[in-house]
PDB file of N, CA and C in Angstrom:
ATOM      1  N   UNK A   1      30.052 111.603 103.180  1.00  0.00           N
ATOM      2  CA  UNK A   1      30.498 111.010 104.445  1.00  0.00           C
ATOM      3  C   UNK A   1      32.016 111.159 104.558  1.00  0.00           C
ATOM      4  N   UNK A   2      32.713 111.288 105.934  1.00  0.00           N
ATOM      5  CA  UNK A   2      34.200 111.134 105.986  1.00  0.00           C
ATOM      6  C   UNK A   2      34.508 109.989 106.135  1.00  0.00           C
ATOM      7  N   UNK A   3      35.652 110.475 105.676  1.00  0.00           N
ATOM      8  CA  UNK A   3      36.647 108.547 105.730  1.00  0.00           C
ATOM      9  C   UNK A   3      36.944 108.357 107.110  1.00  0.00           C
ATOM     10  N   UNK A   4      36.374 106.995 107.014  1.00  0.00           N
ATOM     11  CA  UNK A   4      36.714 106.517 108.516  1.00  0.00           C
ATOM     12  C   UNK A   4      37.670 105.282 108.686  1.00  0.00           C
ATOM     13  N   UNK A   5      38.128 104.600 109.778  1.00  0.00           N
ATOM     14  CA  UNK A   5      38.579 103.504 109.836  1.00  0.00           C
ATOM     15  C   UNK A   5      37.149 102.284 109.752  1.00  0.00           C
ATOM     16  N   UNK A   6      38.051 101.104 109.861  1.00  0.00           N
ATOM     17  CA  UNK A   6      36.657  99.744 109.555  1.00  0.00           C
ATOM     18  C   UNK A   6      36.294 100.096 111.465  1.00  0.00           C
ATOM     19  N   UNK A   7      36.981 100.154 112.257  1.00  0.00           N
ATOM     20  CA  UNK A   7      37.157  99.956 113.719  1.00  0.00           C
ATOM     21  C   UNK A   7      36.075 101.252 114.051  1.00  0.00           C
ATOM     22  N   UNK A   8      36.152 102.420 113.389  1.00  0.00           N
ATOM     23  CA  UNK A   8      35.579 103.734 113.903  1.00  0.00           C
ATOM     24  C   UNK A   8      34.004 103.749 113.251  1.00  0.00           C
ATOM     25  N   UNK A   9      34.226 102.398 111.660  1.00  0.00           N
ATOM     26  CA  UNK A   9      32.751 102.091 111.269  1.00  0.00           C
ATOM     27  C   UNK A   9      31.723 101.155 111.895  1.00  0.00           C
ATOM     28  N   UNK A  10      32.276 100.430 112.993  1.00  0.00           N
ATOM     29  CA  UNK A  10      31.870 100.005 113.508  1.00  0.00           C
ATOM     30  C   UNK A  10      31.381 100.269 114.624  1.00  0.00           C
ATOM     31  N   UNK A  11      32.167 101.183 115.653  1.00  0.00           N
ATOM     32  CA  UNK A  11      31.938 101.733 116.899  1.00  0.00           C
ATOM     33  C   UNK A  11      30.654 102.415 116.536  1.00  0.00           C
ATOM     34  N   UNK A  12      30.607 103.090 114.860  1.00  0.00           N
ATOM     35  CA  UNK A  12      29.486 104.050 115.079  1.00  0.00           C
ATOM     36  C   UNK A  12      28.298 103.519 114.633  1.00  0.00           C
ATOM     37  N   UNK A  13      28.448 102.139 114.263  1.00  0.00           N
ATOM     38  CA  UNK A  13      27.443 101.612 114.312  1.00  0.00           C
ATOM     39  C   UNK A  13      26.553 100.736 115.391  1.00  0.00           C
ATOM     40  N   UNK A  14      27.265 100.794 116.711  1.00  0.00           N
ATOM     41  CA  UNK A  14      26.822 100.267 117.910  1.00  0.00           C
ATOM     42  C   UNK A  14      27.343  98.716 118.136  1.00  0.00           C
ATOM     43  N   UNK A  15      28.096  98.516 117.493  1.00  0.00           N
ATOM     44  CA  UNK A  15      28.441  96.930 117.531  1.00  0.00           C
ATOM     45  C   UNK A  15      29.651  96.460 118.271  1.00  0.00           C
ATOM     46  N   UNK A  16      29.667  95.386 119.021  1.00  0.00           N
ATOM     47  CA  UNK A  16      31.037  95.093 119.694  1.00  0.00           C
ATOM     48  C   UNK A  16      31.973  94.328 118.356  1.00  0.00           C
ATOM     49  N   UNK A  17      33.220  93.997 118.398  1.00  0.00           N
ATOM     50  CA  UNK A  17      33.931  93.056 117.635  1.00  0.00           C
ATOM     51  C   UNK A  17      32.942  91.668 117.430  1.00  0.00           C
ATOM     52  N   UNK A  18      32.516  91.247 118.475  1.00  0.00           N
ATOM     53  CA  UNK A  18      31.468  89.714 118.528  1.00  0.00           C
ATOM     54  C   UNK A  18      30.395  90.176 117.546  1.00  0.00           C
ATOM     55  N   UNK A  19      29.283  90.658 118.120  1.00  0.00           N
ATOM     56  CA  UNK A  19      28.550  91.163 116.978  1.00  0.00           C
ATOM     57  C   UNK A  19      28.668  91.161 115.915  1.00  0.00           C
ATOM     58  N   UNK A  20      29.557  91.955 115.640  1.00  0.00           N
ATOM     59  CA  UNK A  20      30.121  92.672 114.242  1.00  0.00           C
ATOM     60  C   UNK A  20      30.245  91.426 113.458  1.00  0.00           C
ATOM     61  N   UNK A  21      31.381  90.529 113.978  1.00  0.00           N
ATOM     62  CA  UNK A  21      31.823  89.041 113.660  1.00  0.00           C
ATOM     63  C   UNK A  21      30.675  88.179 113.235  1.00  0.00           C
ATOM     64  N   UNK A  22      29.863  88.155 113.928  1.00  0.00           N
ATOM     65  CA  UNK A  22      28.661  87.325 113.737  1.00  0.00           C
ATOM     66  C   UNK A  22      27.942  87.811 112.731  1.00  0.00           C
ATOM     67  N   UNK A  23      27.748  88.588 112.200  1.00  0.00           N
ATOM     68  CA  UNK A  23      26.701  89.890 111.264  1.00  0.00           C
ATOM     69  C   UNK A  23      27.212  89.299 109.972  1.00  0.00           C
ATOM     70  N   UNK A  24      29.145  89.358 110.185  1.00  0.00           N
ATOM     71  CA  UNK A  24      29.847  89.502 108.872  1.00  0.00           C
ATOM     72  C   UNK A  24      30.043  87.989 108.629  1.00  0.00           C
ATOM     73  N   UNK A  25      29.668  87.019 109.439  1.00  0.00           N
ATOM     74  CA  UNK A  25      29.620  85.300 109.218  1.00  0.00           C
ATOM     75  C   UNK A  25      31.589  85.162 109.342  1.00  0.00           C
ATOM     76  N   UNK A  26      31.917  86.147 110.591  1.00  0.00           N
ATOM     77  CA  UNK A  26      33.635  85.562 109.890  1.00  0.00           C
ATOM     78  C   UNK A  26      34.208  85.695 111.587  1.00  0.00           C
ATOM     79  N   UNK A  27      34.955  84.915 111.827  1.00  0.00           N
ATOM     80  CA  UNK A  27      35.400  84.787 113.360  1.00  0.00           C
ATOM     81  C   UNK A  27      35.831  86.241 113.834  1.00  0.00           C
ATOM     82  N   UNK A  28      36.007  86.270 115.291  1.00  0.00           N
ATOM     83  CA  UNK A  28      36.378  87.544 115.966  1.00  0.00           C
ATOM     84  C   UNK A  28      37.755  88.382 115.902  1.00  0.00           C
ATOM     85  N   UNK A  29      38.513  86.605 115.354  1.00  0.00           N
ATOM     86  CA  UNK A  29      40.288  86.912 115.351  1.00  0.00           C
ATOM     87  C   UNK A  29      40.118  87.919 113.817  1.00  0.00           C
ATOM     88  N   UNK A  30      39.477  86.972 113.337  1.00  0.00           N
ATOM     89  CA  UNK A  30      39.641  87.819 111.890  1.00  0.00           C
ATOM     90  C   UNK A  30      39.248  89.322 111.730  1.00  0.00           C
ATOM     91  N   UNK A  31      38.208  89.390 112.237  1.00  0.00           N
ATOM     92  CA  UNK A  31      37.883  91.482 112.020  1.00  0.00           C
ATOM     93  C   UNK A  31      38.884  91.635 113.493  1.00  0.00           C
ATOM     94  N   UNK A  32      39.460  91.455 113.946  1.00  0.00           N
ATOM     95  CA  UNK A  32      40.509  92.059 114.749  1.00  0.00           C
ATOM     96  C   UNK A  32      41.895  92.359 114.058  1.00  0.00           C
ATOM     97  N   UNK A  33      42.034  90.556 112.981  1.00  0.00           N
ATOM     98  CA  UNK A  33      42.925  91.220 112.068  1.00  0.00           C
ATOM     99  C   UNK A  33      43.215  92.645 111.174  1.00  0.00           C
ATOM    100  N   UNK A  34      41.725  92.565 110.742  1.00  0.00           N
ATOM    101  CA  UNK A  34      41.096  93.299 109.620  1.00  0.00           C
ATOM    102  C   UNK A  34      41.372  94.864 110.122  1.00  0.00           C
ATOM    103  N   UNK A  35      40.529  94.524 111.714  1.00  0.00           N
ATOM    104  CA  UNK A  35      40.827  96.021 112.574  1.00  0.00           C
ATOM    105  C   UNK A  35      42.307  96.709 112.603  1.00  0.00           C
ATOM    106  N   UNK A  36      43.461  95.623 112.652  1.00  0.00           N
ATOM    107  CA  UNK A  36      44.929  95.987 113.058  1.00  0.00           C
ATOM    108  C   UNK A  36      45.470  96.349 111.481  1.00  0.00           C
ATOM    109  N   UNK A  37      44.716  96.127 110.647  1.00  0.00           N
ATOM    110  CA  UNK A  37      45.577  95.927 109.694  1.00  0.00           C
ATOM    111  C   UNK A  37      46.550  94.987 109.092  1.00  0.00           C
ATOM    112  N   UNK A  38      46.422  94.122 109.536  1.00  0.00           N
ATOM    113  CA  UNK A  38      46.952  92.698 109.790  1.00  0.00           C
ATOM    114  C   UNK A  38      46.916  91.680 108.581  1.00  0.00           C
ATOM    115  N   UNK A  39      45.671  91.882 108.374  1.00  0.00           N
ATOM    116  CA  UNK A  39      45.032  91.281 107.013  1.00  0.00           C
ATOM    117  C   UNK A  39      43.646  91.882 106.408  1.00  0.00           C
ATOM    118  N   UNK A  40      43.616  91.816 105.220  1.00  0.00           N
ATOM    119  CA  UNK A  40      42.375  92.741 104.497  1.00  0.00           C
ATOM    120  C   UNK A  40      40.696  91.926 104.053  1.00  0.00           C
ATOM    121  N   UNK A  41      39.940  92.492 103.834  1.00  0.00           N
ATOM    122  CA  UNK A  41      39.133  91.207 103.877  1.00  0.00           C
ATOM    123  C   UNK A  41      38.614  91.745 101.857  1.00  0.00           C
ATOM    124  N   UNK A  42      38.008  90.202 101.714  1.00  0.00           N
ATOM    125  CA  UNK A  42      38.030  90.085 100.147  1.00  0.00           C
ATOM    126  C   UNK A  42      36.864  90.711  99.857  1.00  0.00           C
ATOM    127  N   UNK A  43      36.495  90.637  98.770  1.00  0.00           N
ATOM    128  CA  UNK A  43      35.589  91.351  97.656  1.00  0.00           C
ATOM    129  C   UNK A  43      34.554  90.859  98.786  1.00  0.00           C
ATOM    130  N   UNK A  44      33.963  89.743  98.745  1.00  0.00           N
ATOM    131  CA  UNK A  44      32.366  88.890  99.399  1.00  0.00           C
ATOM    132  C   UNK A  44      32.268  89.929 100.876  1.00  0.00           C
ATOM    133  N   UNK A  45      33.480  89.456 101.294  1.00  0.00           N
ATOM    134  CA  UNK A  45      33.276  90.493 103.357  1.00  0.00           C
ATOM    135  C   UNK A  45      33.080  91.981 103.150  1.00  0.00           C
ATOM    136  N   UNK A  46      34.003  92.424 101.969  1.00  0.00           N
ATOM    137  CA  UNK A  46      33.563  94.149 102.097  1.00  0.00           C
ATOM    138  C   UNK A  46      32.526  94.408 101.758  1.00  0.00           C
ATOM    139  N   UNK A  47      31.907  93.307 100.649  1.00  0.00           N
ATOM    140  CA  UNK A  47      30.225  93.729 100.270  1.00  0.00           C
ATOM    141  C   UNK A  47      29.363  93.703 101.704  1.00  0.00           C
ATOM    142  N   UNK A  48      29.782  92.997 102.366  1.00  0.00           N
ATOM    143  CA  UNK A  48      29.014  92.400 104.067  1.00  0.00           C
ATOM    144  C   UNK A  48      29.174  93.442 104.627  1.00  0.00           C
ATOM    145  N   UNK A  49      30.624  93.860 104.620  1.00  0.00           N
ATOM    146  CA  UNK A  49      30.910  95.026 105.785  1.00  0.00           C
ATOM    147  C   UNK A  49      30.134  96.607 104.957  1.00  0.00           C
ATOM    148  N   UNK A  50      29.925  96.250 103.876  1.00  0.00           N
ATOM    149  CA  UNK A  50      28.653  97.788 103.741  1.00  0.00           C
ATOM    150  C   UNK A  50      27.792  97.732 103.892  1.00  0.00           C
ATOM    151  N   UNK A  51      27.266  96.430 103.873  1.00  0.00           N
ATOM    152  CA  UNK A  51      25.353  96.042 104.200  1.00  0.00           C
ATOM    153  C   UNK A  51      25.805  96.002 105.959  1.00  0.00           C
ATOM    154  N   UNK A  52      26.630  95.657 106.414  1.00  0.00           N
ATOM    155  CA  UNK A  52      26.122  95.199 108.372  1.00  0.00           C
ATOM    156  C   UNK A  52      26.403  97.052 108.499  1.00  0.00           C
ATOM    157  N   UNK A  53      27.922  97.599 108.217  1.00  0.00           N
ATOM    158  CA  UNK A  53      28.004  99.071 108.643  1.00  0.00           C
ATOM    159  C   UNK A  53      27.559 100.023 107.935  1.00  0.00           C
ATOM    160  N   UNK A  54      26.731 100.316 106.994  1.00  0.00           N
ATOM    161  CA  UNK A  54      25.939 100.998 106.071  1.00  0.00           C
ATOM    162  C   UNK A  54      26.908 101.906 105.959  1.00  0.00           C
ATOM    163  N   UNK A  55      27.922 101.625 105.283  1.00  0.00           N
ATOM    164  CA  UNK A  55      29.158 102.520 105.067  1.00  0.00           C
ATOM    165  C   UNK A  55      29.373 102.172 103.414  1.00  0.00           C
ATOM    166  N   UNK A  56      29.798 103.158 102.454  1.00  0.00           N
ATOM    167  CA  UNK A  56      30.485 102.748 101.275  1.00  0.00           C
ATOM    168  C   UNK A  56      31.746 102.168 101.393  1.00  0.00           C
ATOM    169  N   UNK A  57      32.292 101.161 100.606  1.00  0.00           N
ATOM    170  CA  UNK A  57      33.868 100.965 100.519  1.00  0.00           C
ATOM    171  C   UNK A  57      34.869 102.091 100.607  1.00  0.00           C
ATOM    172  N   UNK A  58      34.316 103.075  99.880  1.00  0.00           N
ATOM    173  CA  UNK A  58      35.217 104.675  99.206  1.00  0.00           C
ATOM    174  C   UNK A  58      35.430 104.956 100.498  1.00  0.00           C
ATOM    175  N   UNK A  59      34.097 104.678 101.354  1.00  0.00           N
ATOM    176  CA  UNK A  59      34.230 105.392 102.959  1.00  0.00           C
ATOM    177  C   UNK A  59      35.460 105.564 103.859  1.00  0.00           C
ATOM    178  N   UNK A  60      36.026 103.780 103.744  1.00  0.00           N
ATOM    179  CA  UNK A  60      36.727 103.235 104.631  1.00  0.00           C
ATOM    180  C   UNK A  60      38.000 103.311 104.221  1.00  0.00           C
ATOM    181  N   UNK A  61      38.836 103.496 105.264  1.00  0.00           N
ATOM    182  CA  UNK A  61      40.086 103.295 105.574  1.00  0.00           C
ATOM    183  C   UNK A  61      40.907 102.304 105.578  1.00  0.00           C
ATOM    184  N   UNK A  62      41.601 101.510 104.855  1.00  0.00           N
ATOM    185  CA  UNK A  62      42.539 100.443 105.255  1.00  0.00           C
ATOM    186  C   UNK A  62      43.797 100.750 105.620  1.00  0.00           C
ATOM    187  N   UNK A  63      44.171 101.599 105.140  1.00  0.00           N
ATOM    188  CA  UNK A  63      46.006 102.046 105.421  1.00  0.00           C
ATOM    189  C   UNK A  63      46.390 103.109 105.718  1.00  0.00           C
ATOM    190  N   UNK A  64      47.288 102.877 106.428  1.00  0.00           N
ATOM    191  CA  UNK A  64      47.911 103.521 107.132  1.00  0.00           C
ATOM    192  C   UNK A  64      48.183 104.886 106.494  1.00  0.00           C
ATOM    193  N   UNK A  65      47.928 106.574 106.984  1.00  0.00           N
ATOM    194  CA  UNK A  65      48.742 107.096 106.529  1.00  0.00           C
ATOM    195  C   UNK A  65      50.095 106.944 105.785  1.00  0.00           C
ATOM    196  N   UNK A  66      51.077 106.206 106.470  1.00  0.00           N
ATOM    197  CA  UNK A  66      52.351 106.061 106.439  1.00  0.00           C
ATOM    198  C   UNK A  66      52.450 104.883 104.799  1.00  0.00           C
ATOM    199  N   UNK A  67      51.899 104.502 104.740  1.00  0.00           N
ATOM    200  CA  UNK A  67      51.521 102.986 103.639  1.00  0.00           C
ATOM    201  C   UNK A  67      51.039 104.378 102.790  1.00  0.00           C
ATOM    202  N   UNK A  68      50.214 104.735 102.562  1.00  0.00           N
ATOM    203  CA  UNK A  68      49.701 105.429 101.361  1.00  0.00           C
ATOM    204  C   UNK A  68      50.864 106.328 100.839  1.00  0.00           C
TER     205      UNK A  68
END
């Protein structure tokens, strides 16, 4: 699979931010954070965010070109 963003793993999984939020048991502000880069989510949410977006961790993207 290519590396994607959490935002581009989600789009391709059909889900709005609400959804998504609700799936992952964590408010809307927060995966918006998560989306901006803002703040990262812990060990428990990324296990969530591979079971709701059937994505590996390795998959996803957190940083920025510019950060790496």
């Amino acid at each position: 699979m290519m590396s994607m963003t959490l935002k581009a793993a989600r789009v391709n999984k059909g889900l709005t931010q609400e959804e998504a939020a609700k799936l992952l048991e964590i408010s809307v502000d927060t995966l918006r954070n998560y989306e901006k880069q803002k703040s990262f989510p812990d060990v428990p949410i990324l296990k969530k965010i591979e079971e709701v977006y059937g994505v590996s961790y390795d998959d996803l993207i957190f940083f920025s070109k510019e950060i790496r």
